[in-house]
Every structure is written in C-alpha cells, then in structure tokens.
Protein backbone atom coordinates (compact mmCIF):
# COMPACT_ATOMS: atom_id res chain seq x y z
CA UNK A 1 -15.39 -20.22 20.52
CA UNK A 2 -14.99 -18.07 17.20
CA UNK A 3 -11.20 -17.43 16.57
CA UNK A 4 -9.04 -14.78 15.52
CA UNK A 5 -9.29 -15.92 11.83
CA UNK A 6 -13.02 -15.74 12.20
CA UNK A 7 -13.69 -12.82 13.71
CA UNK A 8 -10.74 -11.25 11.26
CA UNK A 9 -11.96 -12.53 8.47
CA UNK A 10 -15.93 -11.66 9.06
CA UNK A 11 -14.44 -7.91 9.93
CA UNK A 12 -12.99 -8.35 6.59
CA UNK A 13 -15.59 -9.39 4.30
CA UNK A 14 -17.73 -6.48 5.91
CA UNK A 15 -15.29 -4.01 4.67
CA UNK A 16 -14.78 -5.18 1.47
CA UNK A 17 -18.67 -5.89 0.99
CA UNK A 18 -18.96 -2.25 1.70
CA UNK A 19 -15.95 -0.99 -0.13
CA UNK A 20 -17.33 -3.33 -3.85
CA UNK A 21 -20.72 -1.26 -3.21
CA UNK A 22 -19.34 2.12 -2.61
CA UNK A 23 -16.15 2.33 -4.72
CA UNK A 24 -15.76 5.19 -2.28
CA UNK A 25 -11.58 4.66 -1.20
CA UNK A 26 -10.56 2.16 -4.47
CA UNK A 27 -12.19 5.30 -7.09
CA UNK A 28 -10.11 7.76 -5.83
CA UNK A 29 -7.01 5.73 -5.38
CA UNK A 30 -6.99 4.88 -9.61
CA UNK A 31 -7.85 7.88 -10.53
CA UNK A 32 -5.02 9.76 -8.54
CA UNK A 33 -2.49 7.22 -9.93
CA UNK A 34 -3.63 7.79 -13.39
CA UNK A 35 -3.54 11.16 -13.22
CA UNK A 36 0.19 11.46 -12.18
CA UNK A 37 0.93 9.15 -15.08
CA UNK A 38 -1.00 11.10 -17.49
CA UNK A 39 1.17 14.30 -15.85
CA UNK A 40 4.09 12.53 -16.39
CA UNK A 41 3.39 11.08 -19.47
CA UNK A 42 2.64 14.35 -21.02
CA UNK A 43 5.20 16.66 -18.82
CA UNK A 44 7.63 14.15 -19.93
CA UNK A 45 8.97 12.65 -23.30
CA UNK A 46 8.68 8.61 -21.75
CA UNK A 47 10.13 6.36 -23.13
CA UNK A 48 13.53 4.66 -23.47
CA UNK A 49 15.83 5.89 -20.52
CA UNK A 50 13.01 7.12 -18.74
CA UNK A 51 11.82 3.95 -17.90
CA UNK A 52 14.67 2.76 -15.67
CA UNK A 53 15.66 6.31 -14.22
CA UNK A 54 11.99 8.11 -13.11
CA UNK A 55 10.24 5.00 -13.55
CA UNK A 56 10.12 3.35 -9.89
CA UNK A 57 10.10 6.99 -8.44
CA UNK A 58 6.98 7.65 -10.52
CA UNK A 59 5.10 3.78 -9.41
CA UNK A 60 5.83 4.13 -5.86
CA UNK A 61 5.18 8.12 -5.44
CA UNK A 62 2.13 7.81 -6.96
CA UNK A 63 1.50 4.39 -4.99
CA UNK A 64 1.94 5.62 -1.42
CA UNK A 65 0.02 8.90 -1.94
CA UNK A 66 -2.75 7.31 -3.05
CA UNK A 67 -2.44 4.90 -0.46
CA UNK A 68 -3.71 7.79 1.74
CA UNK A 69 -7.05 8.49 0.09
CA UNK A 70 -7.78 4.69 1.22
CA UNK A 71 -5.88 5.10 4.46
CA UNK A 72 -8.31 7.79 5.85
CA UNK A 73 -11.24 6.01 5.36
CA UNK A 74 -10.00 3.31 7.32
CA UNK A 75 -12.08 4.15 10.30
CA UNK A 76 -14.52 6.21 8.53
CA UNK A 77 -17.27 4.01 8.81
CA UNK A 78 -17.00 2.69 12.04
CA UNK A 79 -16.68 6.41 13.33
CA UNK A 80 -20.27 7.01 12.17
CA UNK A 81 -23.12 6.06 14.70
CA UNK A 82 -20.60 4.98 17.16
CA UNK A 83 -20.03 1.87 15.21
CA UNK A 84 -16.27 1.67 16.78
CA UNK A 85 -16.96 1.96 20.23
CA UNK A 86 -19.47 -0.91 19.63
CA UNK A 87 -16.96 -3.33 18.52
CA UNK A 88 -14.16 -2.21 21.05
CA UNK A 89 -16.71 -3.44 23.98
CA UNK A 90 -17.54 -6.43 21.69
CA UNK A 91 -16.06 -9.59 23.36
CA UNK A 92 -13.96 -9.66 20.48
CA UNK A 93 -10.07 -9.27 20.15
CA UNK A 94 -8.96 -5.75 19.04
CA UNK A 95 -5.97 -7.88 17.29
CA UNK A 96 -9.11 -9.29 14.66
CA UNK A 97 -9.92 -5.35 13.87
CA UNK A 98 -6.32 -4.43 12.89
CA UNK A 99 -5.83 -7.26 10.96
CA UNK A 100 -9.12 -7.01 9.07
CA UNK A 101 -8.52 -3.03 8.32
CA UNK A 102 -4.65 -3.88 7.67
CA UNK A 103 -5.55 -6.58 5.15
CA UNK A 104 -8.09 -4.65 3.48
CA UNK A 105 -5.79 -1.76 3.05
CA UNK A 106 -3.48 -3.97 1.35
CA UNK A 107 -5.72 -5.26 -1.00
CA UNK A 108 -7.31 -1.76 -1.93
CA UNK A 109 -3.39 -1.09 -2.78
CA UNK A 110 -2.39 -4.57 -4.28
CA UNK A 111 -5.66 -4.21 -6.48
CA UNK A 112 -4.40 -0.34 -7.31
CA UNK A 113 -1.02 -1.79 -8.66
CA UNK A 114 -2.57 -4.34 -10.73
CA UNK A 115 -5.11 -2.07 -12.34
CA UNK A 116 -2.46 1.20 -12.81
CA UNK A 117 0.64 -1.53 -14.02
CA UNK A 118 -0.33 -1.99 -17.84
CA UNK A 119 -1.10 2.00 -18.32
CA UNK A 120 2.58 2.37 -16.43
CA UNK A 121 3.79 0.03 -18.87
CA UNK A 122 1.86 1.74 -22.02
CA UNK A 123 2.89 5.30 -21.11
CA UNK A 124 7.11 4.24 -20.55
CA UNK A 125 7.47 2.07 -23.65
CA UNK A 126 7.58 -1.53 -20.86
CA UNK A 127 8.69 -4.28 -23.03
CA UNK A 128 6.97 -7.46 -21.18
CA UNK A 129 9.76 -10.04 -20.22
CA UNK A 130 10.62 -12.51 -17.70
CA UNK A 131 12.75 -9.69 -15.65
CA UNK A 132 9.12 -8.61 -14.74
CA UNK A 133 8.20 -11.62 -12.69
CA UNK A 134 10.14 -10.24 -9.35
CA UNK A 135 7.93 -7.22 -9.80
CA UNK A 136 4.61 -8.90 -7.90
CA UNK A 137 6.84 -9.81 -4.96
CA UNK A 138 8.23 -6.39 -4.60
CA UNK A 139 4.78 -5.06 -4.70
CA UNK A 140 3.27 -7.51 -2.34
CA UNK A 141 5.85 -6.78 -0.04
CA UNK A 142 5.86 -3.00 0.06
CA UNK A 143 2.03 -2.95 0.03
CA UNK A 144 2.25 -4.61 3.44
CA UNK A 145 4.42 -2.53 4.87
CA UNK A 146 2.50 1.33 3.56
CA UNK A 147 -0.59 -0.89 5.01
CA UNK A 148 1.25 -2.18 8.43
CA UNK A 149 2.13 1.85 9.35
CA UNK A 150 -0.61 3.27 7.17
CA UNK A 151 -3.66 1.33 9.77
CA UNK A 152 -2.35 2.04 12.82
CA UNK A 153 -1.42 5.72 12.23
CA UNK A 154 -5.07 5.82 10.61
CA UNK A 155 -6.28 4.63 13.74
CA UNK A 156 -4.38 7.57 15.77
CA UNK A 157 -5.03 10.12 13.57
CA UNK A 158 -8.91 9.08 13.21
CA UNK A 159 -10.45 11.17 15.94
CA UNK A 160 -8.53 13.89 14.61
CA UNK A 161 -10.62 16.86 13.01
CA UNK A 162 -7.45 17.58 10.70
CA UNK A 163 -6.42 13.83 10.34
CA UNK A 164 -6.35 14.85 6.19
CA UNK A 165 -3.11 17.01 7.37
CA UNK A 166 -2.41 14.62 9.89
CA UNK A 167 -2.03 11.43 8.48
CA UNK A 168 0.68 12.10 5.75
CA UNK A 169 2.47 13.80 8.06
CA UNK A 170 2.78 10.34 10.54
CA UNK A 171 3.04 8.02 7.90
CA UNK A 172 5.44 9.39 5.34
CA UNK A 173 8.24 9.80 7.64
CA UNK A 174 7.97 6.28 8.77
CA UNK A 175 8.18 4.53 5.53
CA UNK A 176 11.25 6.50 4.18
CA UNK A 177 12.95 3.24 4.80
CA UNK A 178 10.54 0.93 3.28
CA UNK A 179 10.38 3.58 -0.22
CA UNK A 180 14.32 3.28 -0.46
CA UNK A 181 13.75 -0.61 -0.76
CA UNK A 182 10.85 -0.59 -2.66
CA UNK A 183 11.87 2.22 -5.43
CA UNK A 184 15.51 0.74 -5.00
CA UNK A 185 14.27 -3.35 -6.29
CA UNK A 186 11.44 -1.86 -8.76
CA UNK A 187 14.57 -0.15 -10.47
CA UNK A 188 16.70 -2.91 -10.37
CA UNK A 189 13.83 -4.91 -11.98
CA UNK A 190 12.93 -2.27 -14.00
CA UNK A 191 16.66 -1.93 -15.95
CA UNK A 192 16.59 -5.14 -17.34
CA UNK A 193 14.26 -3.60 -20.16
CA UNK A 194 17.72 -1.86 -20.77
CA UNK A 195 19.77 -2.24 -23.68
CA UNK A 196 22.53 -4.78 -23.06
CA UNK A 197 20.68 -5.80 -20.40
CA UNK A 198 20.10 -9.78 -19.71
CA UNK A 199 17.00 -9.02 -18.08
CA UNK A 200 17.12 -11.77 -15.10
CA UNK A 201 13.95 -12.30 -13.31
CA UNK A 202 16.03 -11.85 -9.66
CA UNK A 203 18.95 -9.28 -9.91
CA UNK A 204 21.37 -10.40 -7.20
CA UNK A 205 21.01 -7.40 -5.90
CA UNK A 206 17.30 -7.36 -5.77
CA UNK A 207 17.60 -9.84 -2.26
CA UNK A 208 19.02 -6.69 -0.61
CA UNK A 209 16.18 -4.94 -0.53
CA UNK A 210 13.30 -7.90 -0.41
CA UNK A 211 14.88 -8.91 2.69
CA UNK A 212 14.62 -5.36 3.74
CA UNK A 213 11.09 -5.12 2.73
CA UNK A 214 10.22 -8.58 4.63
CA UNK A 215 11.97 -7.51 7.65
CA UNK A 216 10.14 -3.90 7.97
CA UNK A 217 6.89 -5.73 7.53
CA UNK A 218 7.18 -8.64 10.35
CA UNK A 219 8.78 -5.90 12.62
CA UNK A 220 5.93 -2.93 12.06
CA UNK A 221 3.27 -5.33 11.99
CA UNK A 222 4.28 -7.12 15.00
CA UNK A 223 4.66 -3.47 16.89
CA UNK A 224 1.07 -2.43 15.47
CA UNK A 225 -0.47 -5.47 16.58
CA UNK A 226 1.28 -4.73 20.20
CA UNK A 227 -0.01 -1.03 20.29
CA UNK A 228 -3.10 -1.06 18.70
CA UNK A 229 -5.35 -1.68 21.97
CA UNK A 230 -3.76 1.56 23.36
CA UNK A 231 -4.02 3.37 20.22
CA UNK A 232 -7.24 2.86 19.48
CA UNK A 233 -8.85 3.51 22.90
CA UNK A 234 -7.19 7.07 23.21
C-alpha cells in the first residue's frame, strides 16, 4: 500500500513539473525581490553601515511578500476543473497534500533566496566570509516556517473571491514572531562584515533565535498538519 512519502512525494513532483513549465509563481517571486533591491539600491546610498542596519529588514521584507505571489497559487491549479475535490475523495491521506504544497512552497522560496542573495550582496557592498555560512540555516529555517502558515492559510483563504486581500492579511500577523527571529539572526550574521568585527560563522547569540525559528516550525507544522482536513473541506 503506497505511503505517505509516496503519495507526498508524487503530489510533489506534479507541482514542481508544472511550476519548471510555467514559471508562473517562481517569475513573479524574483522579479518582486529584485525590484525592492533595485528601489533600495537606488533610494538608498548602500553600502558600508547599511549593510548591517537595513540589510536583514530589506532580505526578509522583500522575502515574505514575495512569498505571497507563490502562496496564492498554492491551490490555484487544483481549483480549476474541480481538480481538488478529486483528490480530497481520493483514497489518499489529506496529510500527503499539505506536505507536498508545504514543501513546494518552501522550495519556490529557498530557490528565491539563492537566486536574489548575490544581487543582495552586489547592491550592499557583502564582503564574502566565513560569518556567511550560518546564513543558509537561518534561511532554511525561516522558509519553513512563512511555508508551514503560508499553506494552510492558502488553503483557507482559497475559495475566497478576495483571497489576494485575504491572504496577507492571515499570514502576516502570524509570522510576526518568526520575522523577529529571522531579521534578528540575519543581522547578527550580517555585522560580522563590520569593522572590528571577528566575523564568527555562529554568533552566540545567533542560537537564540535558531532555536526560536526551529521551535515555530515543528509547532505550526504539527498544528497545520492537525487542521488541515477541516480546513480544507470548508
């Protein structure tokens, strides 16, 4: 009998299949977090302190709003034809259709961080260093938890004729807690470019707010997973 993985993973491979043929949520995504660098690159003279005081603010603003370009197209395509309510009678567990969406999200993001991260570096002056090589764990971490909230709320909002207006206004609120940590460890990583700075790859503070991160995740993840059959069937 196929298994959770299984059906997760062929769920996944659908979406992402579809997603490499389309470009239809990663396009939008880059090009909304290149133009807020360009803004701020040119509204701004970057550079030097600018790097380690608007810097994080700047990634992770730019990184959760175009999260939501991706997040409302969650559903999209199963909402077409009836496709959903197709695979909510399949004998299937609705667990294996968060997960897929929820892991997709994440690497939509993860793949938007990677591509935006050089031009972030070009446009504020980075100096490459070995204080940089916390950043991919702060990333990974705060990716899952905008794409933990971010699925299910896409989920509740998806019927929704207004779920554009919708959506921002469930999710943001809800990952206040998860921004503080994540703009909070990308500046502590970020201020070791400082002068008179050592530049260690972990800050001691930096455990702070990674165990902050991994905690939000496990717990909002876990709770999606719980409410997910109920959301989605509403």
């Amino acid at each position: 009998m196929p298994s959770l993985a299984s059906h997760t993973g062929a769920l996944l491979r659908k979406d992402l299949v579809s997603e490499w043929r389309s470009k239809e949520r990663l396009s939008p995504m880059v090009f909304f977090v290149l133009l807020v660098l360009l803004v701020y690159n040119f509204g701004f003279e970057l550079g030097g302190a600018a790097l380690w005081e608007i810097g994080a603010g700047v990634l992770w603003s730019s990184f959760v709003f175009a999260s939501l370009f991706g997040l409302q197209r969650t559903f999209a395509a199963e909402t077409t034809n009836d496709c959903l309510d197709a695979l909510l009678v399949a004998p299937i567990p609705k667990a294996s259709l968060y997960l897929a969406k929820m892991i997709g999200n994440l690497v939509f993001l993860l793949l938007v961080e990677t591509i935006t991260l050089p031009l972030f570096g070009l446009f504020f002056n980075l100096t490459p260093g070995w204080y940089l090589l916390s950043l991919p764990v702060v990333f990974l971490l705060g990716s899952v938890c905008v794409a933990s909230v971010g699925t299910l709320f896409a989920a509740m909002a998806g019927h929704s004729r207004l779920r554009e207006f919708f959506l921002p206004l469930l999710v943001l609120p809800v990952l206040i807690p998860a921004l503080i940590s994540c703009v909070g460890a990308t500046a502590l990583i970020l201020e070791g470019a400082a002068p008179g700075r050592s530049g260690l790859w972990w800050p001691e503070q930096l455990t702070t707010h990674v165990t902050m991160l991994g905690v939000y995740g496990v717990v909002f993840t876990t709770l999606s997973l719980m409410l997910f059959d109920f959301v989605i069937e509403e």
